[in-house]
N, C-alpha and C. Protein backbone atom coordinates (compact mmCIF):
# COMPACT_ATOMS: atom_id res chain seq x y z
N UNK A 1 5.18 15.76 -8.29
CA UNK A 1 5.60 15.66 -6.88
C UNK A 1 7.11 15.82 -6.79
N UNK A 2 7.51 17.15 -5.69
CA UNK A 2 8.79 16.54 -5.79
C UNK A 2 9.16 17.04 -4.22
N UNK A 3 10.20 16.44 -3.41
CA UNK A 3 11.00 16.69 -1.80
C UNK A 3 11.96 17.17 -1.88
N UNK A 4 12.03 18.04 -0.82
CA UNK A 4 13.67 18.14 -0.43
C UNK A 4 14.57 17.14 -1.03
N UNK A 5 14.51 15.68 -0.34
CA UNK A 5 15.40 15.03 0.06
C UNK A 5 15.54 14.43 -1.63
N UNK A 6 14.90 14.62 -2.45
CA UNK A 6 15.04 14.29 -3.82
C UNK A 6 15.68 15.16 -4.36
N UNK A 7 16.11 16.46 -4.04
CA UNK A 7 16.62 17.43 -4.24
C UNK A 7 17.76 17.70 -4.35
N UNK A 8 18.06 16.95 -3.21
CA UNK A 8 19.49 16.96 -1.88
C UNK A 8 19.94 15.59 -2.92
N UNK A 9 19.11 14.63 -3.16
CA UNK A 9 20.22 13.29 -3.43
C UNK A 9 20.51 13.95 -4.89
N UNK A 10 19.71 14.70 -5.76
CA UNK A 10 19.82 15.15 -7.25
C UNK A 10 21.55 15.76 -6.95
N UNK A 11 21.28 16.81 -6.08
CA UNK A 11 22.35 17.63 -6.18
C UNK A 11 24.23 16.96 -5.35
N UNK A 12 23.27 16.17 -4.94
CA UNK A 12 24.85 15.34 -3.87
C UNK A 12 25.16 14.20 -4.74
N UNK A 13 24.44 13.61 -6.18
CA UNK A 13 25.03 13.07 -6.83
C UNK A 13 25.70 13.64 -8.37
N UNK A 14 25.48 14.85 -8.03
CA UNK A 14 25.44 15.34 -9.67
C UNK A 14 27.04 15.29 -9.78
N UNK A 15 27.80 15.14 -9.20
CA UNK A 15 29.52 14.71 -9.42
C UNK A 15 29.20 13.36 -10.43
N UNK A 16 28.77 12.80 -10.32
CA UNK A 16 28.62 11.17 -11.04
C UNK A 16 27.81 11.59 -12.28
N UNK A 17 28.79 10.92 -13.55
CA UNK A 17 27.75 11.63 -14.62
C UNK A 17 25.94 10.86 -15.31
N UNK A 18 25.07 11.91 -16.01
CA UNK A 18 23.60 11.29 -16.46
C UNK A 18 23.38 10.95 -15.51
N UNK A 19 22.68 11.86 -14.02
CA UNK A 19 22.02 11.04 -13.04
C UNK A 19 20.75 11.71 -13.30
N UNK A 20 19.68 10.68 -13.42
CA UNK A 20 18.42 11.38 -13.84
C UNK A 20 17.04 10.91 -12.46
N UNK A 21 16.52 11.26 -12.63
CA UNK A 21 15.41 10.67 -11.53
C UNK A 21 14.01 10.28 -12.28
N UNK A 22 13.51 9.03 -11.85
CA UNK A 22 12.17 8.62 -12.68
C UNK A 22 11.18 8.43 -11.76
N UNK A 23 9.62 8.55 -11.66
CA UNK A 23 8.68 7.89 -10.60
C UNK A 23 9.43 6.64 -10.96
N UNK A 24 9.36 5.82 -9.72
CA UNK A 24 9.10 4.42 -8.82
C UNK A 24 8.48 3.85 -7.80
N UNK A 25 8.30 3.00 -7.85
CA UNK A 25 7.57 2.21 -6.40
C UNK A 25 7.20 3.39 -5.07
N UNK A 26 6.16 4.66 -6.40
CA UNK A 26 5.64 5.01 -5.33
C UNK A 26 6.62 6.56 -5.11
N UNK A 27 7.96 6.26 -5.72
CA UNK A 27 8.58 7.35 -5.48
C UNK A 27 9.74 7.89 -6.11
N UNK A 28 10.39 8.12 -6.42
CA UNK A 28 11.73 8.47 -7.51
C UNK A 28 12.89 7.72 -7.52
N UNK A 29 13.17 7.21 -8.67
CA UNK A 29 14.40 5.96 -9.08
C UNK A 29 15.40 7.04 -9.53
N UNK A 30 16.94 6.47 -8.72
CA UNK A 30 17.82 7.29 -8.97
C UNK A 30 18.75 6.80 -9.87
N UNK A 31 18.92 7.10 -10.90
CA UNK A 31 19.94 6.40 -12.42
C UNK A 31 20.91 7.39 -12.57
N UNK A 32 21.93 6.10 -13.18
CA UNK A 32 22.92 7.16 -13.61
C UNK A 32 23.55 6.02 -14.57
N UNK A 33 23.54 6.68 -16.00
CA UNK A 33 23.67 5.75 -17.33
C UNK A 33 22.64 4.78 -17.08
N UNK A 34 21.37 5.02 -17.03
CA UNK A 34 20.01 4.31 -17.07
C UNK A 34 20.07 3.01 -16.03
N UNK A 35 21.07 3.05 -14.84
CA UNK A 35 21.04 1.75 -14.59
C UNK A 35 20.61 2.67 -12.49
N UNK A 36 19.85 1.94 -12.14
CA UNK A 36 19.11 2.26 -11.13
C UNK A 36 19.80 1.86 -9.65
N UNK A 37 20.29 3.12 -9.23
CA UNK A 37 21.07 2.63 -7.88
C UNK A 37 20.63 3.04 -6.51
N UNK A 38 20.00 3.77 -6.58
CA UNK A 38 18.99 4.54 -5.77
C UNK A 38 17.58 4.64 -5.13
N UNK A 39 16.51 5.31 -4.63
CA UNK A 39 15.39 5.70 -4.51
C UNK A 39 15.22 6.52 -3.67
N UNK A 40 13.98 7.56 -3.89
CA UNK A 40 14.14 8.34 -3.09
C UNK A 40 12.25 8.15 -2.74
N UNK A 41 11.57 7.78 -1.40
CA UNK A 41 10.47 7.30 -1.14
C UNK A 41 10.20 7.59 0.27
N UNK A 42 8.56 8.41 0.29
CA UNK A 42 8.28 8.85 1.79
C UNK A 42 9.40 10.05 1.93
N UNK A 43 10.41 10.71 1.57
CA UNK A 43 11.33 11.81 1.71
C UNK A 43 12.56 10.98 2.58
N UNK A 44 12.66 9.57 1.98
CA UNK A 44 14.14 9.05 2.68
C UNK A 44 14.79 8.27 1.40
N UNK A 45 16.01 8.38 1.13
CA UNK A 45 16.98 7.97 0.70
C UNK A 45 17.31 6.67 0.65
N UNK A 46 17.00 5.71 -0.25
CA UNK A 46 17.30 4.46 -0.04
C UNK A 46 18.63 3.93 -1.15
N UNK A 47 19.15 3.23 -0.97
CA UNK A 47 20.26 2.64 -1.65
C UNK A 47 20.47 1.12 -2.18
N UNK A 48 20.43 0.82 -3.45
CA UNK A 48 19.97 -0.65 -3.97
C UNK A 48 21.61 -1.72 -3.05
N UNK A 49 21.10 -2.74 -2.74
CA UNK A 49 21.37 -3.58 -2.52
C UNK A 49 21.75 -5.04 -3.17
N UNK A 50 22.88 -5.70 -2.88
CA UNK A 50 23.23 -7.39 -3.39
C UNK A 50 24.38 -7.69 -3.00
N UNK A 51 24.44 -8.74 -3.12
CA UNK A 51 25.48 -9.62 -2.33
C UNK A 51 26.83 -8.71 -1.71
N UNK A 52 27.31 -7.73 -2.48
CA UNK A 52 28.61 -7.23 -1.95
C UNK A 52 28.11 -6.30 -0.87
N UNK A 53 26.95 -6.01 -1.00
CA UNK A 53 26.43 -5.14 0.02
C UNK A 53 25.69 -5.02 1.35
N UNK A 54 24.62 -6.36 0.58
CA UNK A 54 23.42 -6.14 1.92
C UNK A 54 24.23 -6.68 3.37
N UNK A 55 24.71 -7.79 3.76
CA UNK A 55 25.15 -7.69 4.74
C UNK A 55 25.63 -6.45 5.18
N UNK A 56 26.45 -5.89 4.98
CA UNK A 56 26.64 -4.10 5.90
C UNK A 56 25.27 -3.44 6.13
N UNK A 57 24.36 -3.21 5.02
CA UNK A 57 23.20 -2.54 5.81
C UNK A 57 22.97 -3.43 6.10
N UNK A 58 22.38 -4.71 6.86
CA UNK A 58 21.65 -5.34 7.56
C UNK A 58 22.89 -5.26 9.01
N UNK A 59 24.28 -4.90 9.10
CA UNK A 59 24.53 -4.88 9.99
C UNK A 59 24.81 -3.57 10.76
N UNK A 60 24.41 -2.59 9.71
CA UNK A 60 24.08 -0.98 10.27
C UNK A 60 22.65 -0.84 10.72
N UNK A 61 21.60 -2.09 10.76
CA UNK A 61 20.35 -1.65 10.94
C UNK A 61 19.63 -1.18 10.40
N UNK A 62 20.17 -1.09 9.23
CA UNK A 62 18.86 -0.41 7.69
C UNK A 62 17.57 -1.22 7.56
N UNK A 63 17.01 -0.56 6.91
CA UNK A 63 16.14 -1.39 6.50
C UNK A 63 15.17 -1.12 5.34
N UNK A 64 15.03 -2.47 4.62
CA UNK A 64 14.52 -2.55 3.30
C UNK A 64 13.26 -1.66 2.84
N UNK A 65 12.55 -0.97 1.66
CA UNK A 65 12.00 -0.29 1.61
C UNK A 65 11.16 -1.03 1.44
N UNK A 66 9.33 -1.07 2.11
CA UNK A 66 8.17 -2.13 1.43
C UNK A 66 7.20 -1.54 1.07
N UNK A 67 6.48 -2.13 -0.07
CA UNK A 67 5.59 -1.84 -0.59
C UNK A 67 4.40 -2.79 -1.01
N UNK A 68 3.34 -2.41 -0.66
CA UNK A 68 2.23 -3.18 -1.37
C UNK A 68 2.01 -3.05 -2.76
N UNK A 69 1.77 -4.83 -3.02
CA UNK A 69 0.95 -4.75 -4.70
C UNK A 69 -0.01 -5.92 -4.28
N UNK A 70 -1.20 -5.29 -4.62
CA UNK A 70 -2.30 -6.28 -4.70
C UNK A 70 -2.61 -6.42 -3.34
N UNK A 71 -2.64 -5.43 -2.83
CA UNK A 71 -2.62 -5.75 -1.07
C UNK A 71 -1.34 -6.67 -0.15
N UNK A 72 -0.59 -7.46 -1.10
CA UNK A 72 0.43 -8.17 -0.20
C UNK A 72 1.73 -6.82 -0.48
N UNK A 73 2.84 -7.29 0.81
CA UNK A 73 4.08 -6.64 1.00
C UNK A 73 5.12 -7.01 0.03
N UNK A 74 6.19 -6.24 -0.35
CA UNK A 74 6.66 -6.49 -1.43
C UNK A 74 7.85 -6.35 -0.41
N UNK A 75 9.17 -6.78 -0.94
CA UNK A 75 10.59 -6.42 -0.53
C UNK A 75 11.66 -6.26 -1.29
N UNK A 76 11.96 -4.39 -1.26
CA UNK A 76 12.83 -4.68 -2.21
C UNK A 76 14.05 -4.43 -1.64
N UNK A 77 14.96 -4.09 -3.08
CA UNK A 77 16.35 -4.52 -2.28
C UNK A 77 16.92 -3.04 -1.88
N UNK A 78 16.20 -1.70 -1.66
CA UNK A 78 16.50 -0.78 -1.63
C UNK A 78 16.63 -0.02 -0.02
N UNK A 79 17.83 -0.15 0.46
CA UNK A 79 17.43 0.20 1.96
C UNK A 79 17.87 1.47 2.46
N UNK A 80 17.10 2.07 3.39
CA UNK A 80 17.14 3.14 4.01
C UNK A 80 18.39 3.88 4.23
N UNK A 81 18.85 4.98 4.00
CA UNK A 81 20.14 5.31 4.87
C UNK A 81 20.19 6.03 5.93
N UNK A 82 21.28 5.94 6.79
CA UNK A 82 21.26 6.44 8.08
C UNK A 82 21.06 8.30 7.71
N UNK A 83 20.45 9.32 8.52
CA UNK A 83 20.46 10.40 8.28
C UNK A 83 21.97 11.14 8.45
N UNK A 84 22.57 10.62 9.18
CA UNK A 84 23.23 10.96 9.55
C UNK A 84 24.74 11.11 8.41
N UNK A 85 24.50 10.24 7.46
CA UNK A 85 25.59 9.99 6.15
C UNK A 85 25.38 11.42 5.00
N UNK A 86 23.43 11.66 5.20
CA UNK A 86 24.02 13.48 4.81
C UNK A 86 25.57 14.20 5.44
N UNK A 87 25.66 14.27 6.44
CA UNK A 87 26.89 14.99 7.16
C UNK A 87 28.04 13.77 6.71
N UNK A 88 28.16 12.95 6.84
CA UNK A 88 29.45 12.13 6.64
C UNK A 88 29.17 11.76 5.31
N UNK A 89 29.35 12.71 4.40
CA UNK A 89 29.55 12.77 3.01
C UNK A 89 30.56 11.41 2.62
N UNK A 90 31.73 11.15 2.93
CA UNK A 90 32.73 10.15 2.30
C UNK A 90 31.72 8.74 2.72
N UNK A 91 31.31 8.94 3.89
CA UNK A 91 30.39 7.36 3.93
C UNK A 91 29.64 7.35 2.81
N UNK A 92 28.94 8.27 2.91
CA UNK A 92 27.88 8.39 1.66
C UNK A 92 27.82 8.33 0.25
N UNK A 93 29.18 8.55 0.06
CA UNK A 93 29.59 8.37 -1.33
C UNK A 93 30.48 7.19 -1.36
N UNK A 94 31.01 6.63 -0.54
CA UNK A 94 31.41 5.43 -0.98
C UNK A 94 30.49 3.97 -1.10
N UNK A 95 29.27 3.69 -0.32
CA UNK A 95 28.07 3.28 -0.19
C UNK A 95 27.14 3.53 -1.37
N UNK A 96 27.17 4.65 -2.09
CA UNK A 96 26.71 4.84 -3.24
C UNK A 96 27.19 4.44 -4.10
N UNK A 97 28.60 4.58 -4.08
CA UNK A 97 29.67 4.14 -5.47
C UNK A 97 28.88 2.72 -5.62
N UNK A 98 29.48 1.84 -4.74
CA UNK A 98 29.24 0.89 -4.36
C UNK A 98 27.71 0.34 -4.86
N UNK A 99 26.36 1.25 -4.30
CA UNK A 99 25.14 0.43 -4.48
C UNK A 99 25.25 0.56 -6.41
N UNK A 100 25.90 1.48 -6.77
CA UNK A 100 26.42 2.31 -8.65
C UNK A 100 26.16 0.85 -9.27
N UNK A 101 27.74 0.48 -8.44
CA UNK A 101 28.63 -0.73 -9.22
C UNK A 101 27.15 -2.00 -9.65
N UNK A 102 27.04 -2.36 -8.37
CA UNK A 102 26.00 -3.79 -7.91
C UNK A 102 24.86 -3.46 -9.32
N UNK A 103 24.32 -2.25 -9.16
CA UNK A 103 23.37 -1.70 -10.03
C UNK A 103 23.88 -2.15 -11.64
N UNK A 104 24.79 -1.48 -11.87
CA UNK A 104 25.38 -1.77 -13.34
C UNK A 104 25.70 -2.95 -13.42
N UNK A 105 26.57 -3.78 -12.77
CA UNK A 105 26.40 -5.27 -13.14
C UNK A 105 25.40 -6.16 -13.23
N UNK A 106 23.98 -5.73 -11.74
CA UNK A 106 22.62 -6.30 -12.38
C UNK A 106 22.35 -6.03 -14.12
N UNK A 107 22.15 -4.90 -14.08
CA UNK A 107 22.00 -4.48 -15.52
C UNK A 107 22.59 -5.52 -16.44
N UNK A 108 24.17 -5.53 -16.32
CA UNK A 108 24.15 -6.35 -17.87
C UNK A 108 24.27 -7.71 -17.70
N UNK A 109 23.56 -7.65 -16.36
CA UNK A 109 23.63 -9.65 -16.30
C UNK A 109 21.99 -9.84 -16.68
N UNK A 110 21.23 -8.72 -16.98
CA UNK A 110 19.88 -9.16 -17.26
C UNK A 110 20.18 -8.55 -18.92
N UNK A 111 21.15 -8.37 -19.00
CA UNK A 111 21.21 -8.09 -20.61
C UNK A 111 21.34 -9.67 -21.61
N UNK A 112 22.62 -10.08 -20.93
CA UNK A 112 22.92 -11.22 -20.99
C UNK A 112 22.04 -12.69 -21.26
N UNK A 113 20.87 -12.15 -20.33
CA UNK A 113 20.04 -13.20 -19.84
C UNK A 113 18.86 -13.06 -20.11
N UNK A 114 18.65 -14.35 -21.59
CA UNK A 114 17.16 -13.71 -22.11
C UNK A 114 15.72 -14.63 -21.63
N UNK A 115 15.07 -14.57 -20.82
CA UNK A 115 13.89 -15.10 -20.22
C UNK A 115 13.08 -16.26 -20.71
N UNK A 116 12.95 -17.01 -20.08
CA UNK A 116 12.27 -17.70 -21.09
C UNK A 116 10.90 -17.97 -21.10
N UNK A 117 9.86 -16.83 -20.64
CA UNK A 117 8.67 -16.06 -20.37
C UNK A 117 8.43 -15.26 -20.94
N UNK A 118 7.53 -14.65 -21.41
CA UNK A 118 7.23 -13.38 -21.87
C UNK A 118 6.80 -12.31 -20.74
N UNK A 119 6.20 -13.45 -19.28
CA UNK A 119 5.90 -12.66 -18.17
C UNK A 119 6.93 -12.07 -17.56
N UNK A 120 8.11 -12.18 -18.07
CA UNK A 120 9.75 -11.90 -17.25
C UNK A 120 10.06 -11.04 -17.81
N UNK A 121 9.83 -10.57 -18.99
CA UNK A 121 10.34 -9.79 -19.97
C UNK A 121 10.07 -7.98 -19.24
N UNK A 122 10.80 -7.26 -19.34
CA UNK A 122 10.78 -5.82 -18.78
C UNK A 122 8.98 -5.57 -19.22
N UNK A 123 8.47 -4.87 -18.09
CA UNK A 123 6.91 -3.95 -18.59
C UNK A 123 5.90 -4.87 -18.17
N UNK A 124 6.30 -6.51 -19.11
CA UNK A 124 5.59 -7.49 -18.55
C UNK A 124 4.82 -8.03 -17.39
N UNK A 125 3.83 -9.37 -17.85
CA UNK A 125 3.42 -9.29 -16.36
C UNK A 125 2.50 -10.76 -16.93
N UNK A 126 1.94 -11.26 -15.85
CA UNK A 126 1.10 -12.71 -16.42
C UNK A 126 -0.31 -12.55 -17.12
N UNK A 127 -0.95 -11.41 -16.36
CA UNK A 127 -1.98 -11.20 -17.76
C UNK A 127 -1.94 -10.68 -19.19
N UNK A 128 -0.25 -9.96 -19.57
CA UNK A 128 0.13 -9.74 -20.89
C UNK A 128 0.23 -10.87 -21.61
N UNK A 129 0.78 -12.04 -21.08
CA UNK A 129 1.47 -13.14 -21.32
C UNK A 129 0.07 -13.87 -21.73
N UNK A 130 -1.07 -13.62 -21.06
CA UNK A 130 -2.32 -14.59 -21.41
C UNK A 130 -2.72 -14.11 -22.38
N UNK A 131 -3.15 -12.84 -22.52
CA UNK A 131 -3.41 -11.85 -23.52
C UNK A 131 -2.71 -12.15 -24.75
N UNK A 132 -1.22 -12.54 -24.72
CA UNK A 132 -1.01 -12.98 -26.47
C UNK A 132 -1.33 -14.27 -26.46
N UNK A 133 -0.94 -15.20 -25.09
CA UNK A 133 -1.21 -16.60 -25.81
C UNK A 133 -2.75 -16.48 -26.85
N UNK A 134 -3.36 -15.64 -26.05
CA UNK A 134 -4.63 -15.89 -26.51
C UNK A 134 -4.90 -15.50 -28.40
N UNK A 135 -3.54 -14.79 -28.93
CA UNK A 135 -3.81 -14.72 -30.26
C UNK A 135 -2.29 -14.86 -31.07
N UNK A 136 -2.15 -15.90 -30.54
CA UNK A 136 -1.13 -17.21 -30.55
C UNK A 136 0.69 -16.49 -30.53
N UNK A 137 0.98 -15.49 -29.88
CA UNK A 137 2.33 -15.36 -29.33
C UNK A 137 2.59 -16.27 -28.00
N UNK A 138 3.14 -17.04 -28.36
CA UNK A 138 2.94 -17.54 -26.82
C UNK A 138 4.21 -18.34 -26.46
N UNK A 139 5.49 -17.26 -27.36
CA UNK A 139 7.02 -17.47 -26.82
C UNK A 139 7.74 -16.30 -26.72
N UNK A 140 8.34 -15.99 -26.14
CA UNK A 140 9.53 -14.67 -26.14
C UNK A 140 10.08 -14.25 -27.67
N UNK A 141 10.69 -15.66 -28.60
CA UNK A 141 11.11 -15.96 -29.48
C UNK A 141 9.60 -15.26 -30.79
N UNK A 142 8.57 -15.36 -30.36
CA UNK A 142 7.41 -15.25 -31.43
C UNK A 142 6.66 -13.94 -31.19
N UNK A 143 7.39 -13.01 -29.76
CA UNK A 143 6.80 -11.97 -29.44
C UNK A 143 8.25 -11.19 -30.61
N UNK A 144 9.35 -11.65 -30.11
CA UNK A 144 10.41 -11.04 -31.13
C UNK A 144 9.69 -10.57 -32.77
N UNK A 145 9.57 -11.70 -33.18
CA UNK A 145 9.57 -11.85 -34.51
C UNK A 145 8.45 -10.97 -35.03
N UNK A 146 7.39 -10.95 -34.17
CA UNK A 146 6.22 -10.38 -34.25
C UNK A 146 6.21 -8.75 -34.65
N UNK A 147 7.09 -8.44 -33.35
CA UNK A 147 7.23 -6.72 -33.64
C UNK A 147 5.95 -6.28 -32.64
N UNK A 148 6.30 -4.93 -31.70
CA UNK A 148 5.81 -4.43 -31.22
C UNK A 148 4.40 -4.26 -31.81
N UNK A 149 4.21 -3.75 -32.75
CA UNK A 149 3.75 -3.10 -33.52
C UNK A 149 2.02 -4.32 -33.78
N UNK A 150 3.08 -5.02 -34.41
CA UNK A 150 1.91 -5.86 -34.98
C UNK A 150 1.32 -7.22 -33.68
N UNK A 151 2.28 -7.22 -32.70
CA UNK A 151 1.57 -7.70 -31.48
C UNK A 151 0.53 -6.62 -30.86
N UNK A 152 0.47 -5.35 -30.48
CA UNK A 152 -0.40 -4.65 -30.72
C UNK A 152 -1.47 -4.65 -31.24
N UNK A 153 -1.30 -5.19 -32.54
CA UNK A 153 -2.58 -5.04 -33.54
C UNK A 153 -3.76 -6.13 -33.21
N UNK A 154 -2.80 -7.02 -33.02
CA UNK A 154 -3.49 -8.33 -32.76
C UNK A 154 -4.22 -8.32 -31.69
N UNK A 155 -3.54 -8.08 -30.62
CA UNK A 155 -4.34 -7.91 -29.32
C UNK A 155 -5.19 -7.00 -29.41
N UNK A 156 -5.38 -5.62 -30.29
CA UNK A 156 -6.06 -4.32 -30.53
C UNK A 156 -7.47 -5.38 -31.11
N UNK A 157 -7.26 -6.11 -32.05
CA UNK A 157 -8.12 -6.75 -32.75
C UNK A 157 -9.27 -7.56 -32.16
N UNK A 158 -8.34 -8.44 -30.74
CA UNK A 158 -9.00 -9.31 -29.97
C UNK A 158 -9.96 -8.63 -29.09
N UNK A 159 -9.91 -7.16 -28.76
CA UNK A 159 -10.35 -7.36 -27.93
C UNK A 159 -11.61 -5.47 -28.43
N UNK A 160 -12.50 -5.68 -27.91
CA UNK A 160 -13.64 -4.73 -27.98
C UNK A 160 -13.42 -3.13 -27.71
N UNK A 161 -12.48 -3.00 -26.59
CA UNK A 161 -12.42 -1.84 -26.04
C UNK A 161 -10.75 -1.44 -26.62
N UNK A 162 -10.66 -0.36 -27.17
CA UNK A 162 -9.78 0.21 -27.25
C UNK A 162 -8.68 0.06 -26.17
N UNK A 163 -7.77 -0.47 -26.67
CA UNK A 163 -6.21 -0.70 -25.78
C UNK A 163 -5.41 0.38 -25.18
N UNK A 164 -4.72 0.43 -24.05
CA UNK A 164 -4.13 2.14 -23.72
C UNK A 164 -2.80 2.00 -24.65
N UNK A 165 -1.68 2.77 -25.01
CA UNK A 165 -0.55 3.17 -25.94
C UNK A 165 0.16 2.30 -24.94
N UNK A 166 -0.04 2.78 -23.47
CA UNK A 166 0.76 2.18 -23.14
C UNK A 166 1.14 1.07 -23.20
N UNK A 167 0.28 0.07 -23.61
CA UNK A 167 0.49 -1.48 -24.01
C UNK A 167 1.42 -1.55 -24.91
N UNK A 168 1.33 -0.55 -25.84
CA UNK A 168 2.48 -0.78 -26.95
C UNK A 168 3.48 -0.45 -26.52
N UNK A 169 3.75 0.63 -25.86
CA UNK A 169 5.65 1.27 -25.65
C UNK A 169 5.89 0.25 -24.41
N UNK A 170 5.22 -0.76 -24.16
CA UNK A 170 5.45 -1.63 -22.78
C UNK A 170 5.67 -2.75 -23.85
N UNK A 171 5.32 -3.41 -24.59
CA UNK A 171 5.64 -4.39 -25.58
C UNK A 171 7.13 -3.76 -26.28
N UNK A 172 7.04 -2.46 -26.97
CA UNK A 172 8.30 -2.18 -27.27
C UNK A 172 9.79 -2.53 -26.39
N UNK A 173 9.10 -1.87 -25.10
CA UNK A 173 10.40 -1.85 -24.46
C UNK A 173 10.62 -3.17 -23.81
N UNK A 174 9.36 -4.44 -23.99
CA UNK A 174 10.05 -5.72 -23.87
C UNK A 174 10.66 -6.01 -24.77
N UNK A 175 10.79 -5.96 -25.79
CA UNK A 175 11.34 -6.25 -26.65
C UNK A 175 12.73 -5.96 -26.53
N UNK A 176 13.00 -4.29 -26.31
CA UNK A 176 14.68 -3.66 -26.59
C UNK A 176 14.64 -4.33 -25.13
N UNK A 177 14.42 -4.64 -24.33
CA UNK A 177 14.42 -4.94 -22.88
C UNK A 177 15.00 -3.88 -21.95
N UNK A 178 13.83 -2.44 -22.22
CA UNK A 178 14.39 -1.05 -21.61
C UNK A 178 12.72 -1.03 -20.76
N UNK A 179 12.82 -0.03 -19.78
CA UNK A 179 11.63 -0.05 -19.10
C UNK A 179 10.71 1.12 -20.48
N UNK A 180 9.21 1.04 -20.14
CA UNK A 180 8.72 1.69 -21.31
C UNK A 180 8.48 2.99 -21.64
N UNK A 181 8.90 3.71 -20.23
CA UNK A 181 9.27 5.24 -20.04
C UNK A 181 10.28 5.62 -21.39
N UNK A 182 11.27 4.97 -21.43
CA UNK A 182 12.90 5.66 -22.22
C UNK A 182 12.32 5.54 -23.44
N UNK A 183 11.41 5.11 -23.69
CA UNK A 183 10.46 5.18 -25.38
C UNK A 183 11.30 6.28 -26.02
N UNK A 184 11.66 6.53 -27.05
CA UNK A 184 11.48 8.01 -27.63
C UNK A 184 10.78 8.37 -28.55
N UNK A 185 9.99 9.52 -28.33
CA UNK A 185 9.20 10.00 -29.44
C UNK A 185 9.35 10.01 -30.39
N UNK A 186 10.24 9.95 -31.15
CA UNK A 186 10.74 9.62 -32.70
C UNK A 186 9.94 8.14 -32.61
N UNK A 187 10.78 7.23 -31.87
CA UNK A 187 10.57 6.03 -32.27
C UNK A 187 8.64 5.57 -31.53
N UNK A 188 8.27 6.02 -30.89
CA UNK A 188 6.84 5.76 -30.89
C UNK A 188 6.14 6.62 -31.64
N UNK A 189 6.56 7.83 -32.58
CA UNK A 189 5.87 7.92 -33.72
C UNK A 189 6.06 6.88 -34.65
N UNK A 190 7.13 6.56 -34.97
CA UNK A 190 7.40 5.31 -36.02
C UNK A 190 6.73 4.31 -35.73
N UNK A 191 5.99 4.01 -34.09
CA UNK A 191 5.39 2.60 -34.00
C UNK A 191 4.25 3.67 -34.29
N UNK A 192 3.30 4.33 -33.76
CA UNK A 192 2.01 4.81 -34.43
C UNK A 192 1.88 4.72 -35.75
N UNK A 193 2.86 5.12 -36.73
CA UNK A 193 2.92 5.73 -38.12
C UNK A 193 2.76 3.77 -38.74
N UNK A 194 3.71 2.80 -38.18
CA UNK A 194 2.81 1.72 -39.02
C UNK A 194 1.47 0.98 -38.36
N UNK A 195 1.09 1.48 -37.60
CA UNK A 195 -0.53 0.76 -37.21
C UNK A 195 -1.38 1.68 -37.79
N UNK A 196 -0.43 2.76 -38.28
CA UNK A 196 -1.63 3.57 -39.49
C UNK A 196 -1.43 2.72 -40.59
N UNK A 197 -0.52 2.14 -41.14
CA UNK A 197 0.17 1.85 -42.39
C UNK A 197 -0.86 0.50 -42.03
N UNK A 198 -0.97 -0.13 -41.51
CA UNK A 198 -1.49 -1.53 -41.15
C UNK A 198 -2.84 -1.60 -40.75
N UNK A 199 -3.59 -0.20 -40.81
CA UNK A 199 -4.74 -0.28 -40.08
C UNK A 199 -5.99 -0.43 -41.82
């Protein structure tokens, strides 16, 4: 899938360097040095939000992008921009700089900050978290030690039906605490190559 207006933000940010675009919530996450400042959803332009920011869009009348999970509304911090900031380019890029900054400092304040859940952990979620208690990982600290790899196995073991990969490059990337897309093929051959070694 791809829009215009994903097109237009590709090419009106390509001054700013590594801006890449990923599916998200439904619609394309806009990065630049892997840290997410953007979205592009429904063919409108949204811009991440926090404290230095949201007050101005909430007093330009933006508004937040929503989404269902599980049937309830979600809210995120990504809000609409005026159409009109296509043409007033300097608004637009200083509002971006800006949503850049907020973006990269989330980033390394969740670098910083190590969870003390396994359900918190990037990829994660509360039925992963049941899923190891159930074959006794059942700390952040013991999913570490464990290794992608061989938490995998275990859970591969527990359970009847063949597991999707994706469980593993989603355990991996809790681990490096990267989302489980940025995997690289080198390195998820190296996790395949020991659950051969281990199988």
């Amino acid at each position: 899938m791809n829009t215009p207006t994903l097109k237009n933000t590709l090419k009106f940010f390509e001054c700013l360097d590594s801006v890449t675009s990923r599916s998200m919530f439904g619609g394309f996450g806009i990065f630049c040095d892997q840290a997410m400042f953007a979205l592009v959803v429904n063919n409108h332009l949204h811009l991440r939000a926090g404290q230095k920011n949201e007050a101005d869009f909430k007093r330009l009348y933006m508004q937040p992008y929503v989404y269902k999970k599980r049937g309830f509304p979600v809210i995120t911090k990504y809000y609409s921009v005026p159409e009109i900031w296509w043409e007033q380019t300097d608004v637009m890029m200083d509002f971006a700089t800006r949503a850049l900054d907020i973006a990269r400092d989330d980033k390394q304040v969740k670098k910083t900050k190590i969870p003390n859940r396994i359900k918190d952990l990037p990829n994660l979620r509360l039925a992963t978290e049941r899923m190891l208690r159930k074959v006794g990982i059942d700390s952040v600290d013991k999913l570490h030690n464990q290794g992608s790899a061989r938490a995998y196995q275990a859970l591969q073991n527990s359970h009847d039906d063949l597991l999707s990969l994706k469980l593993l490059w989603a355990l991996e990337g809790a681990i490096k605490g990267k989302h489980w897309s940025v995997i690289t093929p080198q390195r998820r051959d190296e996790l395949l190559q020991t659950l051969r070694l281990k199988a």
